[in-house]
Protein backbone atom coordinates (compact mmCIF):
# COMPACT_ATOMS: atom_id res chain seq x y z
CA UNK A 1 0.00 0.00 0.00
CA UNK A 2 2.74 2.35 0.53
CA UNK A 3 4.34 1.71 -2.00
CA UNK A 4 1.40 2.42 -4.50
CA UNK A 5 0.76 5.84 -2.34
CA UNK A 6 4.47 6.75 -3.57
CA UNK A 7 3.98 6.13 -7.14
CA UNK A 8 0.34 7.62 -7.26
CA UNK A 9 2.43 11.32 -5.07
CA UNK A 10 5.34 10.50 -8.32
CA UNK A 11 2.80 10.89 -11.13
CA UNK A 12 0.50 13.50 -9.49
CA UNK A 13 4.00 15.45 -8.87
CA UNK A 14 4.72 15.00 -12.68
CA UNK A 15 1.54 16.64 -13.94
CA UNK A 16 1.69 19.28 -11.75
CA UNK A 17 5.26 20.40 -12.83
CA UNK A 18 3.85 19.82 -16.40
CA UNK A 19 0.51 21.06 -16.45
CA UNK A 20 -1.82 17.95 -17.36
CA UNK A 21 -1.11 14.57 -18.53
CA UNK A 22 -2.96 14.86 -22.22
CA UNK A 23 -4.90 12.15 -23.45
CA UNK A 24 -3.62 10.10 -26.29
CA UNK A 25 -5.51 10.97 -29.07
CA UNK A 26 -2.31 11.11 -32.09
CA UNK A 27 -3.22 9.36 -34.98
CA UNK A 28 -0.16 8.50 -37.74
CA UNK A 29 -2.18 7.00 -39.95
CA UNK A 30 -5.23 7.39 -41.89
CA UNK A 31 -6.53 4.12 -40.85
CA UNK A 32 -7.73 5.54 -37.58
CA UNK A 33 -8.74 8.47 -39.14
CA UNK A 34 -12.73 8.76 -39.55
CA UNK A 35 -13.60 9.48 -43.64
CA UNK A 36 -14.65 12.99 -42.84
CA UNK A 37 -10.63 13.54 -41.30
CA UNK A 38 -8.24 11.09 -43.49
CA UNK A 39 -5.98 12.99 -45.76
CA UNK A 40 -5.40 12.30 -49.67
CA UNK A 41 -2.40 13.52 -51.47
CA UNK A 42 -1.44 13.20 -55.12
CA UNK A 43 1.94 14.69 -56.56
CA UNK A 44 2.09 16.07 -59.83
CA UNK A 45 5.93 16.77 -59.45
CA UNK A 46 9.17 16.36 -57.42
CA UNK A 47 9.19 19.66 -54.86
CA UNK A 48 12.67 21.16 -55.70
CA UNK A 49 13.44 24.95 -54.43
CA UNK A 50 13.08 27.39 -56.90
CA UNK A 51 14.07 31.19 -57.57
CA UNK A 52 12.22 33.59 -56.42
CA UNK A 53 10.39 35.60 -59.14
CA UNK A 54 11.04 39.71 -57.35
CA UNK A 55 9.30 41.46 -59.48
CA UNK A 56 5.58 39.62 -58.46
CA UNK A 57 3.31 39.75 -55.46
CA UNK A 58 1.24 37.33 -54.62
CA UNK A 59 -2.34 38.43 -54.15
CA UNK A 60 -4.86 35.84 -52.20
CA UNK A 61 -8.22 37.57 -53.33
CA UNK A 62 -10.79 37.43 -51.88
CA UNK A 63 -13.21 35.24 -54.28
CA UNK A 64 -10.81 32.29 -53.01
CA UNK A 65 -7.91 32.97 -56.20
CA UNK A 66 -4.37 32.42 -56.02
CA UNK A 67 -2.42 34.79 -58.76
CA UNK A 68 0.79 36.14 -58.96
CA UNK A 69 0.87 39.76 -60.20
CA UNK A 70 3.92 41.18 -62.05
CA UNK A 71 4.49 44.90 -60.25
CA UNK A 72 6.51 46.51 -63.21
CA UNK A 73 4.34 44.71 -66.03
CA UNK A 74 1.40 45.31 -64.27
CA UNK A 75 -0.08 41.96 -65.32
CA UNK A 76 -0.97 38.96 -63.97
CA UNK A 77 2.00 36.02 -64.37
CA UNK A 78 -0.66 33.32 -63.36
CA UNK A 79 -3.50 31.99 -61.43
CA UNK A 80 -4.37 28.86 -59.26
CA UNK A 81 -7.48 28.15 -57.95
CA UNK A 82 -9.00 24.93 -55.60
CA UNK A 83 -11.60 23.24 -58.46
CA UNK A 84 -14.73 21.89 -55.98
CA UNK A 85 -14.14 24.94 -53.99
CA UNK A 86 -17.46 25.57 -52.32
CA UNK A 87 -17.14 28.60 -50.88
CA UNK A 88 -15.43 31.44 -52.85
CA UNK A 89 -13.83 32.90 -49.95
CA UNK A 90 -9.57 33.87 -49.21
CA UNK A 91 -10.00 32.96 -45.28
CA UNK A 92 -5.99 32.18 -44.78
CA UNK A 93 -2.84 33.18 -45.59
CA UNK A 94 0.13 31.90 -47.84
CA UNK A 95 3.61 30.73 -47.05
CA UNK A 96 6.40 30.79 -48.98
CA UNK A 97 9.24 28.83 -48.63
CA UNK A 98 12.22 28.23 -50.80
CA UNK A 99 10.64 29.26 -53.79
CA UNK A 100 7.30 27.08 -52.72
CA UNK A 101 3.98 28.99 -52.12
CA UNK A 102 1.77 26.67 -49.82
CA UNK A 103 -1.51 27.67 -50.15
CA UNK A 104 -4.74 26.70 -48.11
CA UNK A 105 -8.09 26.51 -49.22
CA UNK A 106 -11.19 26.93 -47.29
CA UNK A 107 -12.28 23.72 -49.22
CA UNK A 108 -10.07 21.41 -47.44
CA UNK A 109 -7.21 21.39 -50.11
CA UNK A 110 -3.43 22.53 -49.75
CA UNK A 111 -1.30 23.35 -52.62
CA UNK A 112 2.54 23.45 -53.07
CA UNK A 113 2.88 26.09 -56.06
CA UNK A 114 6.08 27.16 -58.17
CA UNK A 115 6.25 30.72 -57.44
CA UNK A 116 7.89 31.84 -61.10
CA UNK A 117 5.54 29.23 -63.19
CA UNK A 118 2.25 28.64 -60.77
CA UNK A 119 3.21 24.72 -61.50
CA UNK A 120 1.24 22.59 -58.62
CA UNK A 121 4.00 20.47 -56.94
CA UNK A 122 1.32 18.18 -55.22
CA UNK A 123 -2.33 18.67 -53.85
CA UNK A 124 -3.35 17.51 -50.29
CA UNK A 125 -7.45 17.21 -49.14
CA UNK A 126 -8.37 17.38 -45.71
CA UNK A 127 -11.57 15.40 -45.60
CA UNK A 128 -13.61 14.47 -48.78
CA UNK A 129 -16.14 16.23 -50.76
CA UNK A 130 -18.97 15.05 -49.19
CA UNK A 131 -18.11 15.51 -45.59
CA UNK A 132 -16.34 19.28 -45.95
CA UNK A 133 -13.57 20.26 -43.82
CA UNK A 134 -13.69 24.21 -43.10
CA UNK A 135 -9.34 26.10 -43.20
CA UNK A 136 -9.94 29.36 -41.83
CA UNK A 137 -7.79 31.63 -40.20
CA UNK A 138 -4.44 29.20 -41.13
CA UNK A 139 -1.01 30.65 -41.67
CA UNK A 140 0.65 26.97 -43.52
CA UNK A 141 3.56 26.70 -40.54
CA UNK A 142 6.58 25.16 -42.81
CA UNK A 143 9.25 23.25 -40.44
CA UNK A 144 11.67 20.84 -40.96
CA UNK A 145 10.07 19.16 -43.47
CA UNK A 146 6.50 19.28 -42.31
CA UNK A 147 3.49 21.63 -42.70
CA UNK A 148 1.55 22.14 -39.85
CA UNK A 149 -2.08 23.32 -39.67
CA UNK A 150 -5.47 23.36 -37.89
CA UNK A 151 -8.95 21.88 -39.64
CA UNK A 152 -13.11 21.98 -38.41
CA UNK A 153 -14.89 19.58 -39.92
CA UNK A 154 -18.88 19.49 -40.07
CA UNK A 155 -19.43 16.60 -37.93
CA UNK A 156 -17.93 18.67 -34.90
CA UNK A 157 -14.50 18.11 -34.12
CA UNK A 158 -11.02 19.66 -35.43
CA UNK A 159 -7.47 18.67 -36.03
CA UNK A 160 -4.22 19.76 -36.19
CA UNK A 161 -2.19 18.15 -39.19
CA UNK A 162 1.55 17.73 -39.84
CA UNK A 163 2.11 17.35 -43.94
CA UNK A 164 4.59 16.00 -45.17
CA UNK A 165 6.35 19.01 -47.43
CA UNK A 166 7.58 16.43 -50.12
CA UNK A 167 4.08 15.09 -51.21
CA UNK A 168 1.60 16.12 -49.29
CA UNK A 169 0.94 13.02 -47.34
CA UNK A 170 -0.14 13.27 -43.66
CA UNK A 171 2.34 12.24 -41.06
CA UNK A 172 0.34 12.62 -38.05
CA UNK A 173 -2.82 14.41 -36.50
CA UNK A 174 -4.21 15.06 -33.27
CA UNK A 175 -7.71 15.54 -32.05
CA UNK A 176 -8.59 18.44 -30.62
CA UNK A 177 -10.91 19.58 -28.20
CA UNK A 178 -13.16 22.79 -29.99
CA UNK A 179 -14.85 21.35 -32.90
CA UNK A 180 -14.57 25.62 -33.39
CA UNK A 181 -10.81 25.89 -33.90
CA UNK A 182 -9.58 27.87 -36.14
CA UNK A 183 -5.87 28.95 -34.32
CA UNK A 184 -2.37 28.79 -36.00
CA UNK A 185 -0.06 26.55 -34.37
CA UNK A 186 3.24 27.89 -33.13
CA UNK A 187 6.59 25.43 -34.03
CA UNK A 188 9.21 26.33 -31.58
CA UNK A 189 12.45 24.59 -29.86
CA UNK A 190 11.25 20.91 -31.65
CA UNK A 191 7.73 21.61 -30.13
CA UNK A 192 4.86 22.36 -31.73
CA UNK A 193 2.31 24.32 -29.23
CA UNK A 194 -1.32 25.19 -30.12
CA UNK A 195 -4.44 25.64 -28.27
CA UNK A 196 -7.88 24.57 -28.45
CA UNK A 197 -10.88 26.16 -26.16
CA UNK A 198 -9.55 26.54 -23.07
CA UNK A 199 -6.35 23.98 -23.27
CA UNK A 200 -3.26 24.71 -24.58
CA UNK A 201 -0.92 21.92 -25.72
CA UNK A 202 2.68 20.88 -26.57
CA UNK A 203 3.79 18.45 -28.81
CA UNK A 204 7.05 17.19 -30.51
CA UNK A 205 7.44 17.34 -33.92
CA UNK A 206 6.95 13.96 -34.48
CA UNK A 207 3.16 13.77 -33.02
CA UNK A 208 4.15 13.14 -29.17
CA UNK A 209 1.78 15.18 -26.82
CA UNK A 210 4.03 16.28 -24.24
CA UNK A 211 2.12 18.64 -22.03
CA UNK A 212 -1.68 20.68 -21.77
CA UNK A 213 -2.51 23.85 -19.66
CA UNK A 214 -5.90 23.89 -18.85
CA UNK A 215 -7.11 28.04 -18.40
CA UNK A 216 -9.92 29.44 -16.33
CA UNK A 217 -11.21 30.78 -20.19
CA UNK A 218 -10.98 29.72 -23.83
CA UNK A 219 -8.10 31.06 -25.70
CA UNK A 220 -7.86 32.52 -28.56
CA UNK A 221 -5.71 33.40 -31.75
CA UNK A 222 -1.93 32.48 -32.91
CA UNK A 223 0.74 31.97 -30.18
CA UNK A 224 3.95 33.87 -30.67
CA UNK A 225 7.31 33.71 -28.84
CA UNK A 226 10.86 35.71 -28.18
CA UNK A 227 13.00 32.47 -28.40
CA UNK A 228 12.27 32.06 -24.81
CA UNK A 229 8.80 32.08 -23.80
CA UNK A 230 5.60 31.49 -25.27
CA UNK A 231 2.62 34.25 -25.51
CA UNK A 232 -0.27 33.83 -25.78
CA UNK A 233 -4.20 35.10 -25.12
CA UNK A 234 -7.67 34.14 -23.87
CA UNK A 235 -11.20 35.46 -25.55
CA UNK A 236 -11.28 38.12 -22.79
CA UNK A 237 -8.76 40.59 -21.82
CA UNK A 238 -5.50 38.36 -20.29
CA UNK A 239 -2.28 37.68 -22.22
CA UNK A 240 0.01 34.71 -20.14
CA UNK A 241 3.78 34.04 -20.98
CA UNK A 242 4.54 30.44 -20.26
CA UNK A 243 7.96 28.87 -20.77
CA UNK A 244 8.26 25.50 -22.76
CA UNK A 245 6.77 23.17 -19.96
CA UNK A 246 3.48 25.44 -19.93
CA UNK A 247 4.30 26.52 -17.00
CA UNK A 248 3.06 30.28 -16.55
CA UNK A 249 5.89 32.91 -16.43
CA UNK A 250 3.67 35.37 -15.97
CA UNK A 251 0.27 37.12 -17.03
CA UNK A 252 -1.01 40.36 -17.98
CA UNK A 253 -4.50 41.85 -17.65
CA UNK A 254 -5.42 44.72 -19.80
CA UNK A 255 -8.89 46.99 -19.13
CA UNK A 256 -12.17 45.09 -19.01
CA UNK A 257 -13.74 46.68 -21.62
CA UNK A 258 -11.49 45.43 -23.85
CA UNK A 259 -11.31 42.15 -25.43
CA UNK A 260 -10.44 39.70 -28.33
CA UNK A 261 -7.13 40.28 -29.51
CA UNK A 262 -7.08 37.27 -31.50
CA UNK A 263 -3.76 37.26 -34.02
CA UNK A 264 -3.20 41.16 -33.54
CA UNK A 265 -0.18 40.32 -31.29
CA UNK A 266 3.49 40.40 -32.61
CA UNK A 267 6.75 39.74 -30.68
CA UNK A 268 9.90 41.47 -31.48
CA UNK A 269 13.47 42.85 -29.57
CA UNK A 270 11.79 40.98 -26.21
CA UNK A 271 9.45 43.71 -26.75
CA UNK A 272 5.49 42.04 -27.37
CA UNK A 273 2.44 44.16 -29.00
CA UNK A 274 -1.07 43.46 -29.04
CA UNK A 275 -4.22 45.30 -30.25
CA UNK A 276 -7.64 44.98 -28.62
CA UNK A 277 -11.54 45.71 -29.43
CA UNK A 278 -13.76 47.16 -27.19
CA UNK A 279 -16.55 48.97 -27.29
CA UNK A 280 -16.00 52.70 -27.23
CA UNK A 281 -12.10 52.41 -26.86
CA UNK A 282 -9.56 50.20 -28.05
CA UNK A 283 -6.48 50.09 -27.37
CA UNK A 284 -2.52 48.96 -28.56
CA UNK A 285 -0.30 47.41 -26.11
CA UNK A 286 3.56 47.63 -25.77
CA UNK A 287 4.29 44.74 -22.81
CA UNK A 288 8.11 43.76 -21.52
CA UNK A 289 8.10 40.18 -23.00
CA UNK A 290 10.67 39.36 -19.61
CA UNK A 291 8.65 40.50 -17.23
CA UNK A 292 5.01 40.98 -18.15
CA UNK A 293 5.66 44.86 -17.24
CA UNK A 294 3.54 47.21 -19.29
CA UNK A 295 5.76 49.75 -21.25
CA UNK A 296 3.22 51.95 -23.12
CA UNK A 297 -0.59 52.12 -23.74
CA UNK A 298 -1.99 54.36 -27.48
CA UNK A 299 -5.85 54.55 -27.30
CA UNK A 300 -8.29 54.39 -30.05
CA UNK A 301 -12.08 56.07 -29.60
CA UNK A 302 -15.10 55.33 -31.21
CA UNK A 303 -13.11 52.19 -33.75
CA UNK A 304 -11.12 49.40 -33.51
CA UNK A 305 -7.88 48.01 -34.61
CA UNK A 306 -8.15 45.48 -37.04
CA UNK A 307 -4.64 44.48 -37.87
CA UNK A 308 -1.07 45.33 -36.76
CA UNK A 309 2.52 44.46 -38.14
CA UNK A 310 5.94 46.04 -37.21
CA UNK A 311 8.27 47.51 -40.06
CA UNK A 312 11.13 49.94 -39.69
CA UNK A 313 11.15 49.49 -35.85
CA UNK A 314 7.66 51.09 -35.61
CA UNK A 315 3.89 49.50 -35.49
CA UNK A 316 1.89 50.32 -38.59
CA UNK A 317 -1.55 48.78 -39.41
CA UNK A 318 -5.64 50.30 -39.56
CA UNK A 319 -8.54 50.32 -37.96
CA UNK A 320 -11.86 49.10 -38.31
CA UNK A 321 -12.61 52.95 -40.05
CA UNK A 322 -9.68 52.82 -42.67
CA UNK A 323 -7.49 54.59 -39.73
CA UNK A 324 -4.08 54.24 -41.26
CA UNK A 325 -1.53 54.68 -38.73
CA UNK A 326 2.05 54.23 -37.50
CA UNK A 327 3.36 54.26 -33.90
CA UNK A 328 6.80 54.58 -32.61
CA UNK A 329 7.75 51.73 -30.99
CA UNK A 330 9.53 52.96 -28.12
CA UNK A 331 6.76 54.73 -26.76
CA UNK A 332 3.59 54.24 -28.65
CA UNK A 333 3.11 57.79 -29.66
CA UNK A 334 1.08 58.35 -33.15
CA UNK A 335 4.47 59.15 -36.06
CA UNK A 336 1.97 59.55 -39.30
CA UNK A 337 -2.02 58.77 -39.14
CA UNK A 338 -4.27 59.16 -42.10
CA UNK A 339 -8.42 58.63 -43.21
CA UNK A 340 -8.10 56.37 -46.05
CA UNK A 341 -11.14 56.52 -48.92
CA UNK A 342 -10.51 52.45 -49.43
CA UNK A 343 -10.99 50.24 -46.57
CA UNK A 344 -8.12 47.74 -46.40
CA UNK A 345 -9.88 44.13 -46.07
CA UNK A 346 -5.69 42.37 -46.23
CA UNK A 347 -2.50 42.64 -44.57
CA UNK A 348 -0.31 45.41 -45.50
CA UNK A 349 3.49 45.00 -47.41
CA UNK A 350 6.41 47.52 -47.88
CA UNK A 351 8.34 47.25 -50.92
CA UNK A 352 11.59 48.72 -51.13
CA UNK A 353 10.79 51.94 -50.95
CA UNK A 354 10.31 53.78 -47.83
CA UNK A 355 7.48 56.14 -49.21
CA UNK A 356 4.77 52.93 -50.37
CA UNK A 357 2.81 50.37 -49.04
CA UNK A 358 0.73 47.48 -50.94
CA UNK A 359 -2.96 46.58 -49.66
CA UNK A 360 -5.86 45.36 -50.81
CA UNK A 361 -9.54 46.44 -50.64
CA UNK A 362 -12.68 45.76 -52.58
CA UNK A 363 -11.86 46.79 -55.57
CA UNK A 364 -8.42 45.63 -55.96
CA UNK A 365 -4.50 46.40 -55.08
CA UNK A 366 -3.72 49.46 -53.44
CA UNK A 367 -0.55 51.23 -53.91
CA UNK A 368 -0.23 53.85 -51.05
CA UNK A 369 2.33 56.77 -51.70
CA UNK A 370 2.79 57.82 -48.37
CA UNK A 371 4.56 61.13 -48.60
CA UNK A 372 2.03 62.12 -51.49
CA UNK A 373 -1.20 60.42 -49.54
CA UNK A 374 -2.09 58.97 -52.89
CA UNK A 375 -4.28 55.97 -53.24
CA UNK A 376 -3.30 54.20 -56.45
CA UNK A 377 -5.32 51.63 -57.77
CA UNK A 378 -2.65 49.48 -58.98
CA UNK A 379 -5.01 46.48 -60.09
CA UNK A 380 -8.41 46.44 -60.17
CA UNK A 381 -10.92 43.75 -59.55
CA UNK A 382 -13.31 43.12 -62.86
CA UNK A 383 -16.00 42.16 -60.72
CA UNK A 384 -17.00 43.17 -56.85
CA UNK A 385 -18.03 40.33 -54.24
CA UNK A 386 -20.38 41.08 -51.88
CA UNK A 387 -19.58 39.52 -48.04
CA UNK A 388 -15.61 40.60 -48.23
CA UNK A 389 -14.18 38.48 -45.51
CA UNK A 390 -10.74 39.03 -46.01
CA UNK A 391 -7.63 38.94 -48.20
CA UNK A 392 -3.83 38.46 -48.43
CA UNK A 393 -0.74 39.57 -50.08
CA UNK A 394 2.91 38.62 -50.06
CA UNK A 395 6.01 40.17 -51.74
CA UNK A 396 7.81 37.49 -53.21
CA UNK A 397 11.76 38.28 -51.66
């Protein structure tokens, strides 16, 4: 009896240093795999790294079209599209790696693309036609030879997926517990960390679960890190840093009126950003990534912040009203703010020029001169969707 009182104190000790034991629910296979969750891959050619064609972008519209847009030609190179999409909708974003655009359709289907040529390396389908799984919100996370991303499929339940880059073919899966979950996992130190209502998880790279946090309230959006520690956010209005082991590090609680901030948090020079919504002021957030210490707050009445990125060592992006803005990063204050007549619906690029930035909006590609405050319609759309939901570009460099 004593002795089994040890073990049982050994164990409990274990968990508790680790958060919570998770429950084995990896698949590596798609014989365990239900119909509505098995992957299919087919590869129309060997992946290979290719040159990078520098004188495109790469627009994501959003009717669900992949093109590649020549900036000095001002035509389009080519254009890839998933064939049984059902939904004509952008939804996610595009990686690029060595010269390979992996693309995500809403439809279930991932694409590895030739950025000069708009060749299809393979095609992966989460799911089947019949029973549709949902990508939404997915950055494609490309590491060491896997791709990693979240899926919802209609018969409520979700799962995150590591590809296989070469092919296509899946190399494991895991279960998750929101049949609603539509976060970006985070690969970092040989661990792959994600969460899923109110757990958050750890796993190694080859499909191990490792550890799960379980939070007072669902989280919510992409985690990001500093090399050290992992951030990330609930629903409400709480950010926690926790170190590799899930323990927490620290948290930070920003005003109650405030809420949401989904992927509008970036990490950079130990130095972490977020951007809230709230109801008659919102608010962006410079916190010490160390030490959970706020460094400055900038205030936004009567709107909300709908996207942030950090460029030149300050924090650009708009609000809700087409507010463009940029904020010094050292303390937050406002460096240039503008009304725009175009409501960005993407994120925004720099080329390399200090005075323009690339967006999109409804009608097309934006070209913003920012010393002249000139809206350029650089390409425009030869038909309008109603229900924008979003869009994405990428400057292939």
């Amino acid at each position: 009896m004593k002795q089994k009182l040890i073990t049982f104190l050994i164990v409990c000790a274990v968990v508790n240093v680790f958060g919570q034991a998770p429950a084995a629910k990896t698949n590596y296979s798609n014989k365990t795999l239900a119909a509505e969750e098995m992957v299919t891959s087919k590869a129309m050619k060997t992946l290979k790294k290719v040159p990078l064609d520098e004188a495109s972008i790469l627009i994501y519209d959003y009717d669900g079209s992949l093109f590649s847009y020549d900036l000095e030609s001002e035509s389009i190179v080519w254009t890839v599209k998933a064939k049984d999409s059902y939904t004509e909708m952008c939804a996610n974003k595009v990686t690029l790696a060595d010269g390979v655009v992996y693309v995500p359709f809403i439809n279930g289907e991932i694409f590895a693309i030739d950025n000069q040529t708009g060749d299809v390396f393979w095609k992966s389908r989460l799911g089947n036609v019949a029973d549709q799984i949902v990508l939404k919100d997915q950055t494609p996370i490309i590491s060491n030879g896997k791709l990693y991303i979240t899926a919802q499929n209609q018969n409520q339940s979700s799962n995150l997926y590591a590809l296989d880059i070469k092919d296509g073919s899946l190399v494991w899966n895991y279960k998750l517990d929101s049949a609603d979950n539509d976060v970006t996992p985070l690969v970092f130190d040989n661990k792959v960390f994600i969460g899923s209502a109110s757990n958050f998880y750890c796993f190694d790279t080859n499909g191990k679960a490792l550890g799960q946090k379980t939070f007072p309230e669902a989280m919510s959006g992409k985690p990001v890190t500093d090399g050290e520690n992992i951030f990330v956010a609930n629903a409400k209005n709480t950010v926690y840093a926790l170190n590799s082991k899930l323990d927490i590090v620290w948290e930070f609680k920003f005003d109650e009126n405030q809420f949401n901030i989904k992927d509008r948090m970036i990490c950079s020079d130990k130095k972490l950003y977020f951007g809230a919504q709230g109801t008659n002021v919102t608010s962006l957030y410079s916190v010490d990534s160390k030490t959970g210490t706020q460094l400055w707050k900038t205030d936004f009445k009567d709107d909300n912040i709908e996207y942030i990125t950090k460029e030149n060592d300050n924090i650009w992006g708009y609000t809700r009203k087409a507010r463009l803005f940029e904020l010094d990063a050292t303390n937050g204050e406002i460096a240039y703010e503008l009304k725009l007549t175009t409501q960005p619906v993407s994120n925004i690029e720099f080329p390399n020029d200090d005075n323009l930035l690339y967006y999109y909006c409804d009608a097309g590609l934006i070209q913003f001169d920012l010393k002249e405050k000139d809206e350029n319609m650089y390409y425009m759309r030869t038909s309008l969707k109603e229900n924008i939901y979003s869009a994405y570009l990428k400057i292939i460099r």
